[in-house]
PDB file of N, CA and C in Angstrom:
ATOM      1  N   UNK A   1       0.843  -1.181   0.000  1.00  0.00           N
ATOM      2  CA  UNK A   1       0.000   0.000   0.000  1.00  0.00           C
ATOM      3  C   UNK A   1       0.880   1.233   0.000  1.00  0.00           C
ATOM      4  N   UNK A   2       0.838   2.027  -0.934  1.00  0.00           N
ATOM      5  CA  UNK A   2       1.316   3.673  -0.577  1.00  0.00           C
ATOM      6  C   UNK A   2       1.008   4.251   0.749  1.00  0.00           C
ATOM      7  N   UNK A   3       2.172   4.318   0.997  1.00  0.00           N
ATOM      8  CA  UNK A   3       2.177   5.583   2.246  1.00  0.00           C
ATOM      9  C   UNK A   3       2.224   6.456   2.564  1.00  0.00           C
ATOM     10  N   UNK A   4       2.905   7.320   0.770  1.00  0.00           N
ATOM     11  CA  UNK A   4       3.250   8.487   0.776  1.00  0.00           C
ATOM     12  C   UNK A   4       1.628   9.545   0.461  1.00  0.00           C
ATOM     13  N   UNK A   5       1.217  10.600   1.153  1.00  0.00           N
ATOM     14  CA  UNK A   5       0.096  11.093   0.942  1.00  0.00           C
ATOM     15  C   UNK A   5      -0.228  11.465  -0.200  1.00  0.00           C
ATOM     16  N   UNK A   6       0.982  12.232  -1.013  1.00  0.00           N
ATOM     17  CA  UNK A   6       0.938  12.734  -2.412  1.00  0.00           C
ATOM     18  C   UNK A   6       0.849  11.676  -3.288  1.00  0.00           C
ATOM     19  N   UNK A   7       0.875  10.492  -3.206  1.00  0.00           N
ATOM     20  CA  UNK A   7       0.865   9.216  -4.257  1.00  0.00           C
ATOM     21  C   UNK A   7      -0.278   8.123  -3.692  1.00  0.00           C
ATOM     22  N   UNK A   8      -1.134   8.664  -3.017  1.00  0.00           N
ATOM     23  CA  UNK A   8      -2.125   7.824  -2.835  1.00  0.00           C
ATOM     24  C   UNK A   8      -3.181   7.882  -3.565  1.00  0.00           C
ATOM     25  N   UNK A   9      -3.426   8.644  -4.758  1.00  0.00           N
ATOM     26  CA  UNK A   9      -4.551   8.629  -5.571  1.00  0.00           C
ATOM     27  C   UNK A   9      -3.744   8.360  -6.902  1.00  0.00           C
ATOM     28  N   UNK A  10      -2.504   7.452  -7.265  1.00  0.00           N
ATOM     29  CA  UNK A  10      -1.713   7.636  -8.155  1.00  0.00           C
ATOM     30  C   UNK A  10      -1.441   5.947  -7.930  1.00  0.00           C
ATOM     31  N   UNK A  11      -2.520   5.176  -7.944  1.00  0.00           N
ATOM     32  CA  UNK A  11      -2.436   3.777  -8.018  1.00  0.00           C
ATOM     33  C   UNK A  11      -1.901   3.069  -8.872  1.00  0.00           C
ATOM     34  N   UNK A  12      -2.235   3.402 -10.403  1.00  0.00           N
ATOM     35  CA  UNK A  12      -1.776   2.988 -11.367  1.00  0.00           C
ATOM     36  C   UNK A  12      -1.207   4.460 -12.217  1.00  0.00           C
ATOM     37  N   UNK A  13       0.063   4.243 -12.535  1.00  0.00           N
ATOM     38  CA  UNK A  13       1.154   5.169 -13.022  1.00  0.00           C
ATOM     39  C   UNK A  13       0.949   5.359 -14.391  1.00  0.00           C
ATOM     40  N   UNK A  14       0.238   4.305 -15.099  1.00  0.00           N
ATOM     41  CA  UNK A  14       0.346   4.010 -16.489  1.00  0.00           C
ATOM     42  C   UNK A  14      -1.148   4.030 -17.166  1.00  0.00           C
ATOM     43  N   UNK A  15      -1.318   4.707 -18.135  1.00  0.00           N
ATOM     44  CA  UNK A  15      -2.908   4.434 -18.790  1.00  0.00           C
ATOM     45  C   UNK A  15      -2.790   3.269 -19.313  1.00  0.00           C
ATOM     46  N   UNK A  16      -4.081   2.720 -18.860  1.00  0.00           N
ATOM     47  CA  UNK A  16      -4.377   1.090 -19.270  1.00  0.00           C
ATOM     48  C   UNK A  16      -5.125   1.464 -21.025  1.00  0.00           C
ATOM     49  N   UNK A  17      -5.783   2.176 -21.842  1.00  0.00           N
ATOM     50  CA  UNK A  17      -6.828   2.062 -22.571  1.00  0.00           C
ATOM     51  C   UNK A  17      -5.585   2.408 -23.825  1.00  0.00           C
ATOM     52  N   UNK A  18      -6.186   1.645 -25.084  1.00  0.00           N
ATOM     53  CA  UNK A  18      -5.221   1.958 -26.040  1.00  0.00           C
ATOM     54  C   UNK A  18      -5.549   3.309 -26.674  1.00  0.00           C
ATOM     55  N   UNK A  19      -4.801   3.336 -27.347  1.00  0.00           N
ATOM     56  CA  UNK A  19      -4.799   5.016 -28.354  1.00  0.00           C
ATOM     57  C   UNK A  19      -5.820   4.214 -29.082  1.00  0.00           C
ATOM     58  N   UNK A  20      -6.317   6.134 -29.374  1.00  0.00           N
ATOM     59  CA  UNK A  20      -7.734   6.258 -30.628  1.00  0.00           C
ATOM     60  C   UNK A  20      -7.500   6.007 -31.972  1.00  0.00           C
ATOM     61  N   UNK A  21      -7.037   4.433 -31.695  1.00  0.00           N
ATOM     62  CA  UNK A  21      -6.658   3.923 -32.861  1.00  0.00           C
ATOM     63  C   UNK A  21      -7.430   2.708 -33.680  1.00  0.00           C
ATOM     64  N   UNK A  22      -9.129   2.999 -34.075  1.00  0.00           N
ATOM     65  CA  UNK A  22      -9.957   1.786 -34.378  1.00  0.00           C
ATOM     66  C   UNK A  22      -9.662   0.462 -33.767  1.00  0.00           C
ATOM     67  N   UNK A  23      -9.322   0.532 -32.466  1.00  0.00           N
ATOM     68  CA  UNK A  23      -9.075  -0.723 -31.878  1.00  0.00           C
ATOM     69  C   UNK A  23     -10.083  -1.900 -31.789  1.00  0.00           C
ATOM     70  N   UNK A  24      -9.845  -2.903 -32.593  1.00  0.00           N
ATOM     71  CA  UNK A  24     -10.673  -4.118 -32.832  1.00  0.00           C
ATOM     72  C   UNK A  24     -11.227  -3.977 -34.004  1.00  0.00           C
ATOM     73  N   UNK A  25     -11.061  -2.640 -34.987  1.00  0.00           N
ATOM     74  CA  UNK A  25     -12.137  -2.720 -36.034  1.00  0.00           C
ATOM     75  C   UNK A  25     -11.394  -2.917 -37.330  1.00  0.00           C
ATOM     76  N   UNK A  26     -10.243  -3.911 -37.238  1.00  0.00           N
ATOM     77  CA  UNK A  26      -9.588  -3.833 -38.756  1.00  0.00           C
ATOM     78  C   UNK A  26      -8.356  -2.966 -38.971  1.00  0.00           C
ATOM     79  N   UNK A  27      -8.524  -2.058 -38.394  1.00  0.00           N
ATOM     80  CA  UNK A  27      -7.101  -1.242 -38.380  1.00  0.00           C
ATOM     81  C   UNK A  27      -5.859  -1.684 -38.472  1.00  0.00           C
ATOM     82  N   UNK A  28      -4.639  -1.310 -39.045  1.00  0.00           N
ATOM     83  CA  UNK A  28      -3.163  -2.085 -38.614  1.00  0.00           C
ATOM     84  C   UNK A  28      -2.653  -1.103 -38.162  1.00  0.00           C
ATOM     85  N   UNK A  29      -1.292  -1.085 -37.991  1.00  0.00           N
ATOM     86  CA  UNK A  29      -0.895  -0.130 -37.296  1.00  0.00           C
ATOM     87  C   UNK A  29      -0.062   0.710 -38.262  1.00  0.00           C
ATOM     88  N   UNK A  30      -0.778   0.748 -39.279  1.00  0.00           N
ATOM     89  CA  UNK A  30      -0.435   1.970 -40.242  1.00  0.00           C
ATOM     90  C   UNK A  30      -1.881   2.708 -40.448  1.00  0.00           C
ATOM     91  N   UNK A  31      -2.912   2.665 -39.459  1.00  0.00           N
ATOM     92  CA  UNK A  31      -3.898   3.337 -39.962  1.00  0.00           C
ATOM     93  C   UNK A  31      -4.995   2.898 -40.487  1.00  0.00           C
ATOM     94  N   UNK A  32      -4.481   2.604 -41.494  1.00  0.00           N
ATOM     95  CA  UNK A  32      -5.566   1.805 -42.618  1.00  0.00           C
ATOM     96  C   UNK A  32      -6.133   0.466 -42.314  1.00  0.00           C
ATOM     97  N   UNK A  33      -7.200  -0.015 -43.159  1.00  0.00           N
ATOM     98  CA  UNK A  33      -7.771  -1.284 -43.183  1.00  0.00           C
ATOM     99  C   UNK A  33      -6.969  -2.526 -43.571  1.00  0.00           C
ATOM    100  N   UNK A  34      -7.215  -3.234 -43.015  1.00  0.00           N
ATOM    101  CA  UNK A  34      -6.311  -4.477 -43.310  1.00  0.00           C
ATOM    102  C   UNK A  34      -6.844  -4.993 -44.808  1.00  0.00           C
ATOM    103  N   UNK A  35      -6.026  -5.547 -45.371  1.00  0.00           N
ATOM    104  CA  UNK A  35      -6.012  -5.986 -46.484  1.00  0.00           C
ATOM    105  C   UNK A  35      -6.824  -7.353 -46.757  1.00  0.00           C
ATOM    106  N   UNK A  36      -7.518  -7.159 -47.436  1.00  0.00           N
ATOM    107  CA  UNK A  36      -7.699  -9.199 -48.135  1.00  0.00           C
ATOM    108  C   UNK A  36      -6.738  -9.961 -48.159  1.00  0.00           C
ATOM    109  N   UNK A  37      -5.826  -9.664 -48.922  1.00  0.00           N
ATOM    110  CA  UNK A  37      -4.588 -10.334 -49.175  1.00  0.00           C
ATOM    111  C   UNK A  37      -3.737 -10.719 -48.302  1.00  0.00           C
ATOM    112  N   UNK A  38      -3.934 -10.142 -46.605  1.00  0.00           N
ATOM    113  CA  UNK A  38      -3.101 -10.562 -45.766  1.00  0.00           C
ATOM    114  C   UNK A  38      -4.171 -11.202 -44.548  1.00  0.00           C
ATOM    115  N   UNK A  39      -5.056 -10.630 -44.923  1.00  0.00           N
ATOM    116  CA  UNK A  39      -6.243 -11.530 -43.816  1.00  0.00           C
ATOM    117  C   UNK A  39      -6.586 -13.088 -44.199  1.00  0.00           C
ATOM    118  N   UNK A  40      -6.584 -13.460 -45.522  1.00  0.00           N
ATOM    119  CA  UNK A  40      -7.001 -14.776 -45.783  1.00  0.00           C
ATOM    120  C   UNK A  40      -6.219 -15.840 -45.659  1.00  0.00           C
ATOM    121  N   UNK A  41      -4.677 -15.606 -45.787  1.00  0.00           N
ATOM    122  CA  UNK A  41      -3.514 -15.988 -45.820  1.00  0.00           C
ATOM    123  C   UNK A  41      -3.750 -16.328 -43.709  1.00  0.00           C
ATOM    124  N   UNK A  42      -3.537 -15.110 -43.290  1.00  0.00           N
ATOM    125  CA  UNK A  42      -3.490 -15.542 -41.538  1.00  0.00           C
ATOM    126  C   UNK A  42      -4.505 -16.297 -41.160  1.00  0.00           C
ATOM    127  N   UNK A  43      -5.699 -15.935 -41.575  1.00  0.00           N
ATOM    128  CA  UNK A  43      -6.920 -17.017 -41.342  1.00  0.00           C
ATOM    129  C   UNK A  43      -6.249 -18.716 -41.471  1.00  0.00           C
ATOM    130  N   UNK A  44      -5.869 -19.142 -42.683  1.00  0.00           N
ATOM    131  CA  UNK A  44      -5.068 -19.990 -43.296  1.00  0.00           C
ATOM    132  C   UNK A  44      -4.372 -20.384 -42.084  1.00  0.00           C
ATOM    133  N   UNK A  45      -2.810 -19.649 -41.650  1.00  0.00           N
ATOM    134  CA  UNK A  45      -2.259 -19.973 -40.427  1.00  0.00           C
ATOM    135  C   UNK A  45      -3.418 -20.609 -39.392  1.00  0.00           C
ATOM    136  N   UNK A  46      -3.551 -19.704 -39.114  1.00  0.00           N
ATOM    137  CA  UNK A  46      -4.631 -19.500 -37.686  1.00  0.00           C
ATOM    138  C   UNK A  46      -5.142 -21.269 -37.731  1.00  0.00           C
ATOM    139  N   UNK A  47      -6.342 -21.605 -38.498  1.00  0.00           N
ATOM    140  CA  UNK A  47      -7.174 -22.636 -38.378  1.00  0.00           C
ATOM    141  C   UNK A  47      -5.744 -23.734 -38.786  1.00  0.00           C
ATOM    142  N   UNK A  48      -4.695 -23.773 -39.198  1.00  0.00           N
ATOM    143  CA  UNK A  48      -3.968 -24.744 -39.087  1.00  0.00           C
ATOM    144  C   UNK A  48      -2.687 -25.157 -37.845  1.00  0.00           C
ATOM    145  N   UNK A  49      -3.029 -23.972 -37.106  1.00  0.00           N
ATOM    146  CA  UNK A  49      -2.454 -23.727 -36.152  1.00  0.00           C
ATOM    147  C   UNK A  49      -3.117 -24.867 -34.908  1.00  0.00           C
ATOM    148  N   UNK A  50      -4.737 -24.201 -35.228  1.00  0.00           N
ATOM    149  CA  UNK A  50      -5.997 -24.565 -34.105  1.00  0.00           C
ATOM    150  C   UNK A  50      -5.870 -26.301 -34.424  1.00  0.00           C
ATOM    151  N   UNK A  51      -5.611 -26.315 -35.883  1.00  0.00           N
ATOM    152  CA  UNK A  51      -5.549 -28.028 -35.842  1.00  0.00           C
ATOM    153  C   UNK A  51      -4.256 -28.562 -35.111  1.00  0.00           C
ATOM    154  N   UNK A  52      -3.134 -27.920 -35.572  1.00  0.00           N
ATOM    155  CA  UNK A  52      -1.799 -28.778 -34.671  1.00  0.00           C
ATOM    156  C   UNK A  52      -2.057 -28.733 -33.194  1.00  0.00           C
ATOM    157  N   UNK A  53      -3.260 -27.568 -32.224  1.00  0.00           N
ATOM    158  CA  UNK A  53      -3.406 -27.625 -30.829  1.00  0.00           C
ATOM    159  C   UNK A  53      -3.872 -29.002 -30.850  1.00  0.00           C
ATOM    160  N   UNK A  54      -4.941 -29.286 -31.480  1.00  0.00           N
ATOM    161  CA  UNK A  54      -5.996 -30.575 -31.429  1.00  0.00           C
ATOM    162  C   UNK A  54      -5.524 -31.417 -31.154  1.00  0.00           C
ATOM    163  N   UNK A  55      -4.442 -31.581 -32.256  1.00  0.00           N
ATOM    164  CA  UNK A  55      -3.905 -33.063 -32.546  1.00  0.00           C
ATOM    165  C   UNK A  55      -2.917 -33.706 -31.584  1.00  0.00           C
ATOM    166  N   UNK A  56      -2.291 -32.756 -30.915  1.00  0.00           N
ATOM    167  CA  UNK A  56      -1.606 -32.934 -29.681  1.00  0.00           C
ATOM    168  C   UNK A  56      -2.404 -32.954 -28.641  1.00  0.00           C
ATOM    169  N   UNK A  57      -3.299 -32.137 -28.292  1.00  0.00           N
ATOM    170  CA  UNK A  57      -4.191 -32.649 -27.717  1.00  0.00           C
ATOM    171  C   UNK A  57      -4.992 -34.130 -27.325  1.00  0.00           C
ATOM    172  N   UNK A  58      -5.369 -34.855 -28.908  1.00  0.00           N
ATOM    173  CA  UNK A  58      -5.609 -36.043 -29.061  1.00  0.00           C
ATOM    174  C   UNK A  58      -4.691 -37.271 -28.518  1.00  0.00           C
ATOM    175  N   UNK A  59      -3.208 -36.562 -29.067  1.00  0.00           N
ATOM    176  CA  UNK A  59      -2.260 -37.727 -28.862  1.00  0.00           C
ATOM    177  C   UNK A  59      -2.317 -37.238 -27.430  1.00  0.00           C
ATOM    178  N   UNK A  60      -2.332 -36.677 -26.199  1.00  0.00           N
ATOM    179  CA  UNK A  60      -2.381 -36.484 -24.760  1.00  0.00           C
ATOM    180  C   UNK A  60      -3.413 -37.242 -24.547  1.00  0.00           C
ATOM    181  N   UNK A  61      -4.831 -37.300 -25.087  1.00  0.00           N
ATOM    182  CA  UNK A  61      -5.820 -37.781 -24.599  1.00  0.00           C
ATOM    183  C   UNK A  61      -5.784 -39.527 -24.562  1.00  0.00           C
ATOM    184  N   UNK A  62      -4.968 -39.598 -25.736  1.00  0.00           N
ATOM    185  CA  UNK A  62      -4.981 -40.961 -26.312  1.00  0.00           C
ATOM    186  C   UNK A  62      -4.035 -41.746 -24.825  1.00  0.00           C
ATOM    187  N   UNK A  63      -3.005 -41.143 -24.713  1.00  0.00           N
ATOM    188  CA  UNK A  63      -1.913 -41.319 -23.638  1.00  0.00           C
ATOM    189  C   UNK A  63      -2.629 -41.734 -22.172  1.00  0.00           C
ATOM    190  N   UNK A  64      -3.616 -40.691 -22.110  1.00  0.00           N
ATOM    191  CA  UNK A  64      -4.162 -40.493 -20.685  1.00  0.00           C
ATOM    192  C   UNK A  64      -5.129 -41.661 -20.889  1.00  0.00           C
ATOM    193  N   UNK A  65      -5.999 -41.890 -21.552  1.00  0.00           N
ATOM    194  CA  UNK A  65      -6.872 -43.294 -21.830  1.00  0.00           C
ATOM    195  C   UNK A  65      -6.147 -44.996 -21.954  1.00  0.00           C
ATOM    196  N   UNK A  66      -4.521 -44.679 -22.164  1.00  0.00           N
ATOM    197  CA  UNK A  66      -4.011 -45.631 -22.311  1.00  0.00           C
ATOM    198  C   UNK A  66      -3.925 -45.522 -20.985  1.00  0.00           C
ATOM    199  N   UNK A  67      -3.482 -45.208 -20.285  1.00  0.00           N
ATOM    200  CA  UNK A  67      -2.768 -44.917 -18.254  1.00  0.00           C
ATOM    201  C   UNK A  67      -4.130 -45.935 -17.779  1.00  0.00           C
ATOM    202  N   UNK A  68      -5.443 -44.965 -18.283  1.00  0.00           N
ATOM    203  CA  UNK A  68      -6.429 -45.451 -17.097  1.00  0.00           C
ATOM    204  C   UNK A  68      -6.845 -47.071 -17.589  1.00  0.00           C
ATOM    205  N   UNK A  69      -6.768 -47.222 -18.591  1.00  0.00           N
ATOM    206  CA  UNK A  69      -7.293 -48.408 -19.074  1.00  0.00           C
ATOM    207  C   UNK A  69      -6.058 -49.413 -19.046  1.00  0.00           C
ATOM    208  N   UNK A  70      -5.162 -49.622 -18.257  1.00  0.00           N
ATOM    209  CA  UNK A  70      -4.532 -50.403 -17.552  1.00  0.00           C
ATOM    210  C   UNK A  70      -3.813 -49.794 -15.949  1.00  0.00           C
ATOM    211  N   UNK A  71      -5.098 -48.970 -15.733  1.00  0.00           N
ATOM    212  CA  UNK A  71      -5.165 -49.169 -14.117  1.00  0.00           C
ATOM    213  C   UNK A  71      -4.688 -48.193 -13.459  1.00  0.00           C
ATOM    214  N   UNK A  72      -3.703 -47.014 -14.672  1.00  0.00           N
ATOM    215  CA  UNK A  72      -2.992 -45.887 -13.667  1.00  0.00           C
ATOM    216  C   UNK A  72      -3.946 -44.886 -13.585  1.00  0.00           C
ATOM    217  N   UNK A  73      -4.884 -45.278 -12.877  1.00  0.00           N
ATOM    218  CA  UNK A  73      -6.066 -43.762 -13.389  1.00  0.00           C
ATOM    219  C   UNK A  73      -5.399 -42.598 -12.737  1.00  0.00           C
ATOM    220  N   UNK A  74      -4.679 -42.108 -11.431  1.00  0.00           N
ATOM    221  CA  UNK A  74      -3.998 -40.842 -11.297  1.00  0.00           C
ATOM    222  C   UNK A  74      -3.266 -40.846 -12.324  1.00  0.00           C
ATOM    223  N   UNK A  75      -2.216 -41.576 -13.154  1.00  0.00           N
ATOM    224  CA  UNK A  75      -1.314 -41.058 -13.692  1.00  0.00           C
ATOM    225  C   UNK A  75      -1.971 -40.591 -15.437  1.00  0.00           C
ATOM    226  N   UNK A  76      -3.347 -41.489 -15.296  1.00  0.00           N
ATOM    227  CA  UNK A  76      -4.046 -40.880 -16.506  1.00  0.00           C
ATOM    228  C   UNK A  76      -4.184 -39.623 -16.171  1.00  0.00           C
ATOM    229  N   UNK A  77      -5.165 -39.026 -15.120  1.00  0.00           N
ATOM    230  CA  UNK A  77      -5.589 -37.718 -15.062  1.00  0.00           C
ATOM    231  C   UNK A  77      -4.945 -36.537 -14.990  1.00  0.00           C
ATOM    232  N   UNK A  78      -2.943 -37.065 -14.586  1.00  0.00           N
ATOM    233  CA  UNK A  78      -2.018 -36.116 -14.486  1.00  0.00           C
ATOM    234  C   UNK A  78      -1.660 -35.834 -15.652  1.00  0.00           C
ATOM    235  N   UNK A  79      -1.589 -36.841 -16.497  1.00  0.00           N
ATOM    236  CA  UNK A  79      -1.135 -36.559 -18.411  1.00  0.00           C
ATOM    237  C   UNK A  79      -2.276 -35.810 -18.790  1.00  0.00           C
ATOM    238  N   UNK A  80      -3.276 -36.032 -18.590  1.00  0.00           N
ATOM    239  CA  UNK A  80      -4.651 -35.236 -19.045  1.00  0.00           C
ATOM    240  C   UNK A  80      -4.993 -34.346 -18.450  1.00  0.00           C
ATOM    241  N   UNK A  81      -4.113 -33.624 -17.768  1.00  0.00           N
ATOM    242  CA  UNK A  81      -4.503 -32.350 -17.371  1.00  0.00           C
ATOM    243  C   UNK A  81      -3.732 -31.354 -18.489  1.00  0.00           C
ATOM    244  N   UNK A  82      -2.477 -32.269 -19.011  1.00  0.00           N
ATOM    245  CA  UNK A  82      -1.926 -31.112 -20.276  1.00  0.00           C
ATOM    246  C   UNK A  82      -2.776 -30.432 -21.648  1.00  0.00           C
ATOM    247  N   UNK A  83      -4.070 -31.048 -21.793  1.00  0.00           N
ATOM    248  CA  UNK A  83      -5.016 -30.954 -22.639  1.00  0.00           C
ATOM    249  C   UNK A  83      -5.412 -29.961 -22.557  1.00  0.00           C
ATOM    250  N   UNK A  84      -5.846 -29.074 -21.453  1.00  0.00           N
ATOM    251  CA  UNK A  84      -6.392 -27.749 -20.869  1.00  0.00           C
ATOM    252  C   UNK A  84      -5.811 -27.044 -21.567  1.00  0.00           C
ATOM    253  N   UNK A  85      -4.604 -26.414 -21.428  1.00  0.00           N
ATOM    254  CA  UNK A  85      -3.716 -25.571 -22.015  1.00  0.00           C
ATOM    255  C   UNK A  85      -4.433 -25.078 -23.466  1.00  0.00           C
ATOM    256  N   UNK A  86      -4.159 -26.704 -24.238  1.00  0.00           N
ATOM    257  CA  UNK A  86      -4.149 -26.532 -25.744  1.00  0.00           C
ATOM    258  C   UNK A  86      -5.532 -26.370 -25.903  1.00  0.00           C
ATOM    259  N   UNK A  87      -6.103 -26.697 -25.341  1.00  0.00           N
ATOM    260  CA  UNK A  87      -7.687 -26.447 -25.493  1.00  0.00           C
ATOM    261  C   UNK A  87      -8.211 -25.322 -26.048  1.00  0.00           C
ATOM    262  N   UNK A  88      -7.367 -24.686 -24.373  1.00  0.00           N
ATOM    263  CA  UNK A  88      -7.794 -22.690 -24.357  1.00  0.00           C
ATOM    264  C   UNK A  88      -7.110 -22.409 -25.291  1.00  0.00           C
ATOM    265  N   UNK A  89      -5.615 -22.428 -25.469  1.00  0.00           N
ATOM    266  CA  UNK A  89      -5.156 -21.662 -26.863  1.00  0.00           C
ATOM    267  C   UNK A  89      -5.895 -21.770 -28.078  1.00  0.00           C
ATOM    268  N   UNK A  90      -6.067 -23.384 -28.351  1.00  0.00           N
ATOM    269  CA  UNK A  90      -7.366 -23.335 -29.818  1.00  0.00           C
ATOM    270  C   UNK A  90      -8.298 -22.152 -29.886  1.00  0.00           C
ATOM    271  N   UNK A  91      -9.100 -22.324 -28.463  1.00  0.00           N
ATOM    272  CA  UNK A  91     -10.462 -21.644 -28.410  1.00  0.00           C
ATOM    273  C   UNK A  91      -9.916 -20.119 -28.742  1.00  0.00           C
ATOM    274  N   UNK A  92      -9.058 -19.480 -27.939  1.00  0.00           N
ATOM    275  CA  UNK A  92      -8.213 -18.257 -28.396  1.00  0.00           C
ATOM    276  C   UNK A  92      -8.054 -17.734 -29.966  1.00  0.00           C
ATOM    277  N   UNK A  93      -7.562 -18.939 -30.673  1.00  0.00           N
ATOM    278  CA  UNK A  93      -7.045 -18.891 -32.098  1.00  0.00           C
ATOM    279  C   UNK A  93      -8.251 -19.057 -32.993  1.00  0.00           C
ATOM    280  N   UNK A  94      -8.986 -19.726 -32.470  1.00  0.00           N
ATOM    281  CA  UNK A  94     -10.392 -19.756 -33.322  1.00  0.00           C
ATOM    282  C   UNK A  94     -11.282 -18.460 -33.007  1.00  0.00           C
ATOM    283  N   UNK A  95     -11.118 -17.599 -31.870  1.00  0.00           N
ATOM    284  CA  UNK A  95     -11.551 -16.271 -31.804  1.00  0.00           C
ATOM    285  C   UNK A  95     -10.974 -15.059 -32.456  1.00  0.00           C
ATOM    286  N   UNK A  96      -9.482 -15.327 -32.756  1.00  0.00           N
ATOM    287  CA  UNK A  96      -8.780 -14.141 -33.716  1.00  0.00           C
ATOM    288  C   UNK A  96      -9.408 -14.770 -35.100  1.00  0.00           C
ATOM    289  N   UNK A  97      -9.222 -15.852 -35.515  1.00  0.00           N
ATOM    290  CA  UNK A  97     -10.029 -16.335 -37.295  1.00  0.00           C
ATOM    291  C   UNK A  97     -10.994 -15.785 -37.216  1.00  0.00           C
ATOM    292  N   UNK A  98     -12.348 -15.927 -36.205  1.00  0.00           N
ATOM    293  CA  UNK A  98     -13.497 -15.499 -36.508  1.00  0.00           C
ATOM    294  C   UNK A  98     -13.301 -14.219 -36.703  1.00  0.00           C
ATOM    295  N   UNK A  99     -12.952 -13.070 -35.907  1.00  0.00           N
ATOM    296  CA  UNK A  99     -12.872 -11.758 -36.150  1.00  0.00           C
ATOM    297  C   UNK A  99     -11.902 -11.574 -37.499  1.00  0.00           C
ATOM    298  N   UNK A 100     -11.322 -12.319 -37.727  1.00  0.00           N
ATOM    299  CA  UNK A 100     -10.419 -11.559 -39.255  1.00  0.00           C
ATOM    300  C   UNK A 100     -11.176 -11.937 -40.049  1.00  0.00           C
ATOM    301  N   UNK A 101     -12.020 -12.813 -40.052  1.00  0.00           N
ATOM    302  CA  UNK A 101     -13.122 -13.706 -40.694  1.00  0.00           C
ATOM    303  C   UNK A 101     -14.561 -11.956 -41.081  1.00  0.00           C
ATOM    304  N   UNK A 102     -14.694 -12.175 -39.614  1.00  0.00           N
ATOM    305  CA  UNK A 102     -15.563 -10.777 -39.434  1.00  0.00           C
ATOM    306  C   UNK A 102     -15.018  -9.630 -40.203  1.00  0.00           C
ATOM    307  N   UNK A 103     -13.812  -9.190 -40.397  1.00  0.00           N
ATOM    308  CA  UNK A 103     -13.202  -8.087 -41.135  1.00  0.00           C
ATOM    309  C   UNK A 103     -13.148  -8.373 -42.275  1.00  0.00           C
ATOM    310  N   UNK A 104     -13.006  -9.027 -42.741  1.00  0.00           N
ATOM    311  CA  UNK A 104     -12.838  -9.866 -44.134  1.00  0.00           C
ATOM    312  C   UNK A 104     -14.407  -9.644 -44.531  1.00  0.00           C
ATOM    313  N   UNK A 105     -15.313 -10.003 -44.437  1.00  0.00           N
ATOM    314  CA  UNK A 105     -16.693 -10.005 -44.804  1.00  0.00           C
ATOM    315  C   UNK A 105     -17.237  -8.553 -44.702  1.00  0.00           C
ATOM    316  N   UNK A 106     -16.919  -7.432 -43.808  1.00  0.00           N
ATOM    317  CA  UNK A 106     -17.492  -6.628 -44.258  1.00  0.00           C
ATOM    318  C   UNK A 106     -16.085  -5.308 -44.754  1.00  0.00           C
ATOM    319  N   UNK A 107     -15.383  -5.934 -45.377  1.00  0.00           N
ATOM    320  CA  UNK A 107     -14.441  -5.361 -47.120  1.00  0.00           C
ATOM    321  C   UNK A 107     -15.153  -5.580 -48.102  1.00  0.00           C
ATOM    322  N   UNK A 108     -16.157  -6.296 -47.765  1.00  0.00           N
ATOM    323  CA  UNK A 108     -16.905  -6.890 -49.287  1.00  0.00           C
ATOM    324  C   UNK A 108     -18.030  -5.936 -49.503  1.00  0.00           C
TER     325      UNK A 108
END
């Protein structure tokens, strides 16, 4: 806690909110609208990205089903807790596609 009297209404030092810079609406950081040509291409990344989370995912799941189905069920549920991770990152990566997805559709 601050102790000093003059810095007690001076909690946070730093502005949290970004510059008035179309934030979230397509913008790059030259201003302008993002391009077709570079949105369809990252989309591309993106959903092949969301597949390599999966698939490691799968092979964890596969791992953790092998453990319990010969009896290590803790040591299943400890391998299968690494699944979480990749889960959320997918779900993450499939939320930037949809929105470039979203920007992409109304360029048209």
């Amino acid at each position: 806690m601050l102790q000093h009297p003059d810095l007690r209404h001076k909690i946070i030092q730093f502005p949290l909110d970004f510059p008035r810079q179309q934030s979230g609406s397509g913008a790059n950081s030259y201003g302008g609208p993002m391009e077709r040509a570079s949105i369809e291409p990252a989309i591309k990344l993106i959903i092949t990205e969301i597949h390599n989370k999966l698939s490691e995912a799968a092979r964890i799941a596969k791992a953790a089903e092998a453990c319990v189905q010969n009896g290590a069920i803790a040591e299943g549920v400890e391998v299968a807790m690494d699944i979480e991770q990749l889960i959320y990152e997918a779900g993450r990566l499939h939320d930037a596609a949809s929105l470039l997805d979203r920007i992409r559709r109304n360029q048209d």
